[in-house]
N, C-alpha and C. Protein backbone atom coordinates (compact mmCIF):
# COMPACT_ATOMS: atom_id res chain seq x y z
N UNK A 1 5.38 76.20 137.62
CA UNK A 1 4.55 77.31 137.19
C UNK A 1 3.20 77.21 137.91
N UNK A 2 2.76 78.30 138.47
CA UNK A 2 1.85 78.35 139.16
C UNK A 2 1.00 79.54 138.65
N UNK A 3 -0.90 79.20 138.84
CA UNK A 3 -1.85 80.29 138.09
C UNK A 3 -1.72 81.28 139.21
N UNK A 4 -1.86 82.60 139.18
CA UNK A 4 -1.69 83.65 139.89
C UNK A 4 -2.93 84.88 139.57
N UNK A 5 -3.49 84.67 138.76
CA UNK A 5 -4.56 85.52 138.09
C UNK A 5 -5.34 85.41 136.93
N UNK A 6 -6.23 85.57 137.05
CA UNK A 6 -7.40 85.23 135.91
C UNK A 6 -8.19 86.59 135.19
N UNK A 7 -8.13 87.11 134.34
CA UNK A 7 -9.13 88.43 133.95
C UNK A 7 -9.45 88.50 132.99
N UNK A 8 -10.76 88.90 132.75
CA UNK A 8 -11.77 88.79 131.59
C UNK A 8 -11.89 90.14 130.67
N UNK A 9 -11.92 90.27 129.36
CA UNK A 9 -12.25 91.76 128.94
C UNK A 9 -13.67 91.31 127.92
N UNK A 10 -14.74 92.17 128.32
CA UNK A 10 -15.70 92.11 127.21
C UNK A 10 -15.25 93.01 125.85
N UNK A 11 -15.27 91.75 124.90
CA UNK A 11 -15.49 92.65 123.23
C UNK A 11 -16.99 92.84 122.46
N UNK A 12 -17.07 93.63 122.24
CA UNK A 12 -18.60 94.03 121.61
C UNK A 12 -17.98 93.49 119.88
N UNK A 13 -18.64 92.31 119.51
CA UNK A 13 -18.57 92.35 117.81
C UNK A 13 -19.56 92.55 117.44
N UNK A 14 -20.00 93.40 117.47
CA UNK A 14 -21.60 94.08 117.15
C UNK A 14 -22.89 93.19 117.08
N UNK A 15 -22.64 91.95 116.79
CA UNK A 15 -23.41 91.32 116.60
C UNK A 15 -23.89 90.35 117.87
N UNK A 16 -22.97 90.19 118.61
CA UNK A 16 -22.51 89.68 119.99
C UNK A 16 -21.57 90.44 120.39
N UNK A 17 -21.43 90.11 122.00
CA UNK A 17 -20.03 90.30 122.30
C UNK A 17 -19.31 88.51 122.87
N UNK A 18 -18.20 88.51 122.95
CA UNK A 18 -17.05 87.99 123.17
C UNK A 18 -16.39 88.00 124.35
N UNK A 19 -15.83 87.35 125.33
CA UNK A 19 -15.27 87.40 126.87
C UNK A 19 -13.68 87.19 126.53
N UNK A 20 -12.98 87.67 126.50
CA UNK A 20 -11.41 87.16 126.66
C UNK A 20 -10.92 87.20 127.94
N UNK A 21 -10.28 85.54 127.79
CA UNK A 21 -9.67 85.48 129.02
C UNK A 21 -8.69 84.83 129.23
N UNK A 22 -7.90 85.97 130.05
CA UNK A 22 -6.42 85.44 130.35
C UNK A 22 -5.92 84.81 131.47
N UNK A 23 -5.07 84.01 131.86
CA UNK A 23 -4.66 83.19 132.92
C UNK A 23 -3.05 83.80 132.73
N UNK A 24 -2.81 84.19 134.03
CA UNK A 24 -1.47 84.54 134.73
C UNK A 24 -0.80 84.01 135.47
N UNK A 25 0.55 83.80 135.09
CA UNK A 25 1.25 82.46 135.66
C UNK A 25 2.59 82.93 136.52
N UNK A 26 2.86 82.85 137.37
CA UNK A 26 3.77 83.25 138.09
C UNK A 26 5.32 83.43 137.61
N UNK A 27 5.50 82.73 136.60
CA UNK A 27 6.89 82.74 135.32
C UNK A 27 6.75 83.76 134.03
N UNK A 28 5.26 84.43 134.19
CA UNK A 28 5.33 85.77 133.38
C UNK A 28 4.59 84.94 132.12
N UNK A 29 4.24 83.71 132.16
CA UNK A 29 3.26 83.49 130.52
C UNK A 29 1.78 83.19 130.78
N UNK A 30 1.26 83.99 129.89
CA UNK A 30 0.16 83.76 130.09
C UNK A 30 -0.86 83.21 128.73
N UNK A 31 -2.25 82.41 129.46
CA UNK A 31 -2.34 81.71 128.63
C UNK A 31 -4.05 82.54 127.69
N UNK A 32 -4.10 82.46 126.97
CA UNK A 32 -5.77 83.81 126.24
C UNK A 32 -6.72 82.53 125.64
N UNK A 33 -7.67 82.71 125.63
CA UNK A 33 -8.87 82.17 125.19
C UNK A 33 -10.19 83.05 124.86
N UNK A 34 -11.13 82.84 123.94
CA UNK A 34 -12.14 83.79 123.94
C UNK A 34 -13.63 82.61 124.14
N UNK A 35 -14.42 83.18 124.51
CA UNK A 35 -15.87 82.71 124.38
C UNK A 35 -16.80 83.26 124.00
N UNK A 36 -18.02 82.98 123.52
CA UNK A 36 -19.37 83.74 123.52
C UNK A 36 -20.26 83.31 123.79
N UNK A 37 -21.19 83.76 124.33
CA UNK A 37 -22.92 83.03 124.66
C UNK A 37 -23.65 84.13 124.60
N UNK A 38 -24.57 84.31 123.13
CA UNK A 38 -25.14 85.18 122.86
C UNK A 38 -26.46 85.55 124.30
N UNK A 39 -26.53 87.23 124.19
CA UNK A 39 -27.62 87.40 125.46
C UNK A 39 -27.12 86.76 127.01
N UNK A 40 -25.93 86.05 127.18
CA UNK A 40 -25.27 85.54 128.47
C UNK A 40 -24.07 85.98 128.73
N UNK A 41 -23.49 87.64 128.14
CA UNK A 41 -22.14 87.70 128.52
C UNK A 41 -21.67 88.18 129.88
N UNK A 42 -22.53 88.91 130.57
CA UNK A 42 -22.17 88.95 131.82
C UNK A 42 -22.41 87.86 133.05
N UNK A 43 -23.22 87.31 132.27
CA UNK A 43 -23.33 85.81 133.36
C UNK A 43 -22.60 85.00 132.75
N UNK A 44 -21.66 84.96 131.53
CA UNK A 44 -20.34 83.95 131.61
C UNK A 44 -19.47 84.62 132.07
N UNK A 45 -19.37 85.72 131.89
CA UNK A 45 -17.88 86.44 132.66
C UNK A 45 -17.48 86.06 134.03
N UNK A 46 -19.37 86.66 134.75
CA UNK A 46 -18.76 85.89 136.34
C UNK A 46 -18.36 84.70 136.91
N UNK A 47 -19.33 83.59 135.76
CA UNK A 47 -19.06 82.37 136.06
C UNK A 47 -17.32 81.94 135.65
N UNK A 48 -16.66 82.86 134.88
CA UNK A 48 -15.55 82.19 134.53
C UNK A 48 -14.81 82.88 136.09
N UNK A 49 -15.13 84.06 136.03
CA UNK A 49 -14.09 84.48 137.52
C UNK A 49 -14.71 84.04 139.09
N UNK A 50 -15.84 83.20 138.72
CA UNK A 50 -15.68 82.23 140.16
C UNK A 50 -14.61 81.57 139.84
N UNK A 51 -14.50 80.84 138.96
CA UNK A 51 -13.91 79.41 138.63
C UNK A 51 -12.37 79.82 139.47
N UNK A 52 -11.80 81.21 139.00
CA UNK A 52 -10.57 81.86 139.63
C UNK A 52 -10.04 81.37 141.24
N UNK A 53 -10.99 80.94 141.97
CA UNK A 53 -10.82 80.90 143.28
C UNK A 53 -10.18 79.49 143.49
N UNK A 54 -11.18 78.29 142.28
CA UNK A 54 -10.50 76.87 142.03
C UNK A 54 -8.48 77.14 141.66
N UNK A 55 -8.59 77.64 140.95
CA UNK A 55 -7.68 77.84 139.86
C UNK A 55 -6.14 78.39 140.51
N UNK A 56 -6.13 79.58 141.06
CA UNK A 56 -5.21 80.26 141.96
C UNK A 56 -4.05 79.17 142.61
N UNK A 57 -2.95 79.26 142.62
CA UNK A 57 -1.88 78.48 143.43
C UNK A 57 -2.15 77.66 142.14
N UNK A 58 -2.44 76.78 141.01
CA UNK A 58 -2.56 75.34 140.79
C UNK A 58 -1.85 75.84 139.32
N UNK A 59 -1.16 74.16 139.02
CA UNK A 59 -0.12 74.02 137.84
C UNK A 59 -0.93 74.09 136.67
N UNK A 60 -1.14 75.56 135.63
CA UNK A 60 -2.04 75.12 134.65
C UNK A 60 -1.55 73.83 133.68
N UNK A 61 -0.84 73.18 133.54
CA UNK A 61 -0.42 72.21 133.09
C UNK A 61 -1.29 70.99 133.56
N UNK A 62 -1.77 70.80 134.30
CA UNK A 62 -2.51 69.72 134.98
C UNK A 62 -4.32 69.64 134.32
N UNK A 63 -4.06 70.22 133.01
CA UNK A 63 -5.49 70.17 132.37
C UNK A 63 -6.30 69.16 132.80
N UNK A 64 -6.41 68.62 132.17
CA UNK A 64 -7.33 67.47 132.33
C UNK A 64 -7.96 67.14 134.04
N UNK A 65 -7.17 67.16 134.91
CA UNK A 65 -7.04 67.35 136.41
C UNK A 65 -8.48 68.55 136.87
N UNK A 66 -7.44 69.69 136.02
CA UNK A 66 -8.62 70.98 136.70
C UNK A 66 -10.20 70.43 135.56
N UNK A 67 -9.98 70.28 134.86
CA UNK A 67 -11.50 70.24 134.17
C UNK A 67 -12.64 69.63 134.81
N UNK A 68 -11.82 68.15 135.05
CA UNK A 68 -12.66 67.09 135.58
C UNK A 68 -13.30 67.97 137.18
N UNK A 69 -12.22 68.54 138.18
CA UNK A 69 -12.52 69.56 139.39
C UNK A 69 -14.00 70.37 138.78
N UNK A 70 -13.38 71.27 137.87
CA UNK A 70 -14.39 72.30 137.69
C UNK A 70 -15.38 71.82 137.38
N UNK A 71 -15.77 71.00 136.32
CA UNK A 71 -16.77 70.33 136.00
C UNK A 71 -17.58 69.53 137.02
N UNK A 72 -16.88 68.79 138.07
CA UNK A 72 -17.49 67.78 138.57
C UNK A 72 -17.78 68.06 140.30
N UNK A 73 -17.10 69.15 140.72
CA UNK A 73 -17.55 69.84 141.81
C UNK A 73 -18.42 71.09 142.28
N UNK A 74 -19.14 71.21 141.26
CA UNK A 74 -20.64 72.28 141.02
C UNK A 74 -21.59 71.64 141.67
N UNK A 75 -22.22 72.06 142.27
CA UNK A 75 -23.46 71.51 142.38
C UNK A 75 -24.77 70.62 141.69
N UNK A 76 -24.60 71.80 140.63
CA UNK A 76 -25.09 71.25 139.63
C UNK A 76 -24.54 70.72 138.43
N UNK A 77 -24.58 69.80 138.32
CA UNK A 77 -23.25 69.32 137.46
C UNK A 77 -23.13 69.75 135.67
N UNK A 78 -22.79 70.66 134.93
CA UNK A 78 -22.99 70.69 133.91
C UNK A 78 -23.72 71.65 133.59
N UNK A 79 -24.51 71.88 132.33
CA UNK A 79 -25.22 73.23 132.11
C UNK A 79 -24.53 73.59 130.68
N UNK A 80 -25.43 74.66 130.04
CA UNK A 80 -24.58 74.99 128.88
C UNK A 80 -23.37 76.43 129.34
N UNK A 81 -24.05 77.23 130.40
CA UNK A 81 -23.33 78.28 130.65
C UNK A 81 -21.44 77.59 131.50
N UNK A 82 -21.81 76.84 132.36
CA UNK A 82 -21.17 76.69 133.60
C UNK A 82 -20.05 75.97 132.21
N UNK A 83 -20.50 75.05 131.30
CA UNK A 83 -19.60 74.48 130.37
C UNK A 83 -18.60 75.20 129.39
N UNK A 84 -19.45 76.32 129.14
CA UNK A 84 -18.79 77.47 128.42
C UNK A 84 -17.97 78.20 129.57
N UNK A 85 -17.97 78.36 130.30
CA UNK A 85 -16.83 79.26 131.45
C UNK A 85 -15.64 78.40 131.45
N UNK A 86 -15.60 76.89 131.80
CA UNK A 86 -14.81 76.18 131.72
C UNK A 86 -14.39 75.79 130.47
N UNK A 87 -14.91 75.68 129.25
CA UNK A 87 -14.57 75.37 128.16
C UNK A 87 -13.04 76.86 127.92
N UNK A 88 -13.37 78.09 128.00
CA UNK A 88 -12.91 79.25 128.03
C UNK A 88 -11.50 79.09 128.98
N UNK A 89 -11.89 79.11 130.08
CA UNK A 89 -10.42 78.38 131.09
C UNK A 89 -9.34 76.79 130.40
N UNK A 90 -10.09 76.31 130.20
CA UNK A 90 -9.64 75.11 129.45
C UNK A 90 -8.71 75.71 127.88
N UNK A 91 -9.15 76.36 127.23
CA UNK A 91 -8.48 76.75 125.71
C UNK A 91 -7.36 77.43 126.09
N UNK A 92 -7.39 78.85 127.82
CA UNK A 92 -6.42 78.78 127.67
C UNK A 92 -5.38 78.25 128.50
N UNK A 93 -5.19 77.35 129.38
CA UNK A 93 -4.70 76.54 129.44
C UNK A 93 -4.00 75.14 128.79
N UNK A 94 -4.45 75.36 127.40
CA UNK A 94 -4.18 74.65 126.71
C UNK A 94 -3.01 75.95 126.08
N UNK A 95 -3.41 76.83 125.56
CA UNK A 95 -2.21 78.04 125.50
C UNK A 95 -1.35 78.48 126.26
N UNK A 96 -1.50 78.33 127.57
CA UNK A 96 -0.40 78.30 128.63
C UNK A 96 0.77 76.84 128.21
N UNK A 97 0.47 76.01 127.91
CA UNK A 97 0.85 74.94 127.92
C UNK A 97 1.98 74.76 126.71
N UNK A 98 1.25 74.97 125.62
CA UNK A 98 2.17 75.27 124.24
C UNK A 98 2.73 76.19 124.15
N UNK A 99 2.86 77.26 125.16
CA UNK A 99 3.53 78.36 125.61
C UNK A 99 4.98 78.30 126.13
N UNK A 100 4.53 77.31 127.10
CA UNK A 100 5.62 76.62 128.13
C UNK A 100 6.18 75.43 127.00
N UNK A 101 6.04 74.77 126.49
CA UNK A 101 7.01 74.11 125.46
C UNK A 101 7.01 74.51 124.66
N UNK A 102 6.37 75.41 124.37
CA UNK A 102 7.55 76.54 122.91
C UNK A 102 6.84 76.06 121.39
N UNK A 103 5.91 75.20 121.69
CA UNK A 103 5.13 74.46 120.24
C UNK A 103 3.67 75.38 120.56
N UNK A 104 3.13 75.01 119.22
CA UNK A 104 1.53 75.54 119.04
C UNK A 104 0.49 74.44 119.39
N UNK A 105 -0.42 75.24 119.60
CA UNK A 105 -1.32 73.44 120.38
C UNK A 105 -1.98 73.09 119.88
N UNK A 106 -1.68 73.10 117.83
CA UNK A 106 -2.04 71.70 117.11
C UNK A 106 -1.19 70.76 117.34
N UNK A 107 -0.09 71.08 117.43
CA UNK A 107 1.21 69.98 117.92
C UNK A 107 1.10 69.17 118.99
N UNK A 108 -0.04 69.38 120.36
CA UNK A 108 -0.01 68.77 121.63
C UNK A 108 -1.59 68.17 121.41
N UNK A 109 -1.65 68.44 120.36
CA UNK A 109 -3.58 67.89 120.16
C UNK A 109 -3.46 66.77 119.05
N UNK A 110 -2.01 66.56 118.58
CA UNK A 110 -2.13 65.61 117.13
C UNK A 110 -1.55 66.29 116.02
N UNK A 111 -1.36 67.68 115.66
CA UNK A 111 -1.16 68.59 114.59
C UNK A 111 -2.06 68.45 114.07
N UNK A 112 -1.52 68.86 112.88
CA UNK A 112 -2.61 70.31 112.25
C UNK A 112 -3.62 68.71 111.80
N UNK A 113 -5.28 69.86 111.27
CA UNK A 113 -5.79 68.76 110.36
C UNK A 113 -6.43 69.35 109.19
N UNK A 114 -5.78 70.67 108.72
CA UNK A 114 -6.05 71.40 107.80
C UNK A 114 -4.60 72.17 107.26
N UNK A 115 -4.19 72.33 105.60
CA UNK A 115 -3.23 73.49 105.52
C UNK A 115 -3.51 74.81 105.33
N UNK A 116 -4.82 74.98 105.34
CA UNK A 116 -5.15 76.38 104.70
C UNK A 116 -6.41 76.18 106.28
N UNK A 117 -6.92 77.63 106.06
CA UNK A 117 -8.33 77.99 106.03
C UNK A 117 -9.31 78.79 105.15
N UNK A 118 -10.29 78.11 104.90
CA UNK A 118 -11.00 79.16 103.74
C UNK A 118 -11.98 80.29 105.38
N UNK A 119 -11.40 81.54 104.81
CA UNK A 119 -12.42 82.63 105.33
C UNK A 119 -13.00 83.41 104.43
N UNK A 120 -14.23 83.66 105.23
CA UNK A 120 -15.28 84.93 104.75
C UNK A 120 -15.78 86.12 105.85
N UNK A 121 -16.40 87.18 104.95
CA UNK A 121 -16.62 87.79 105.89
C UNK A 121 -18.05 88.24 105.24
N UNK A 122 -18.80 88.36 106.84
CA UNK A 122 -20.25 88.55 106.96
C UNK A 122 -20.31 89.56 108.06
């Protein structure tokens, strides 16, 4: 399985917006993740679709591999933005992954560590 495409959609949640982003895999699965950085959404968007150029041809399965790349071949090493673009690529690649073995990726992280969730809404 090989990455073949990367694309971002901005969501407005009124309060912020949100970046979703998908990774396209040459076997037809693809992997979704979302981010936010309040007041920074168009400067995480681009920073996640540089990252695209790393990414292209390569086994998203090889997590840990691409992170350490993305992370550690910037110039500047680190940052809160540049961390959030990759953090975003990283989640879904981690969904590409539990995709491709057919489990959810509390199962490839340890399982679950909650049975419920308590939600609210604000």
């Amino acid at each position: 399985m090989k990455i073949t495409g990367l694309r971002t959609r901005i969501v407005n949640l009124e309060f912020r917006n949100c970046v979703l982003v998908t990774i396209e895999t040459d076997a037809g699965l693809t992997g979704i993740s979302e981010t936010v950085m309040k007041r920074k959404t168009f400067t995480i968007e681009q920073s996640i679709l540089q990252l695209q150029r790393y990414l292209i041809g390569k086994d998203p399965t090889e997590i840990e591999e691409h992170w350490e790349k993305l992370y550690r071949d910037s110039f500047w090493v680190g940052g809160p933005m540049h961390a959030t673009a990759i953090s975003a690529v990283d989640c879904a690649m981690w969904d590409l992954l539990g995709k491709s073995l057919g489990v959810p990726v509390h199962k490839l992280t340890g399982g679950p560590t909650r049975r419920s969730v308590p939600v609210y809404c604000h």
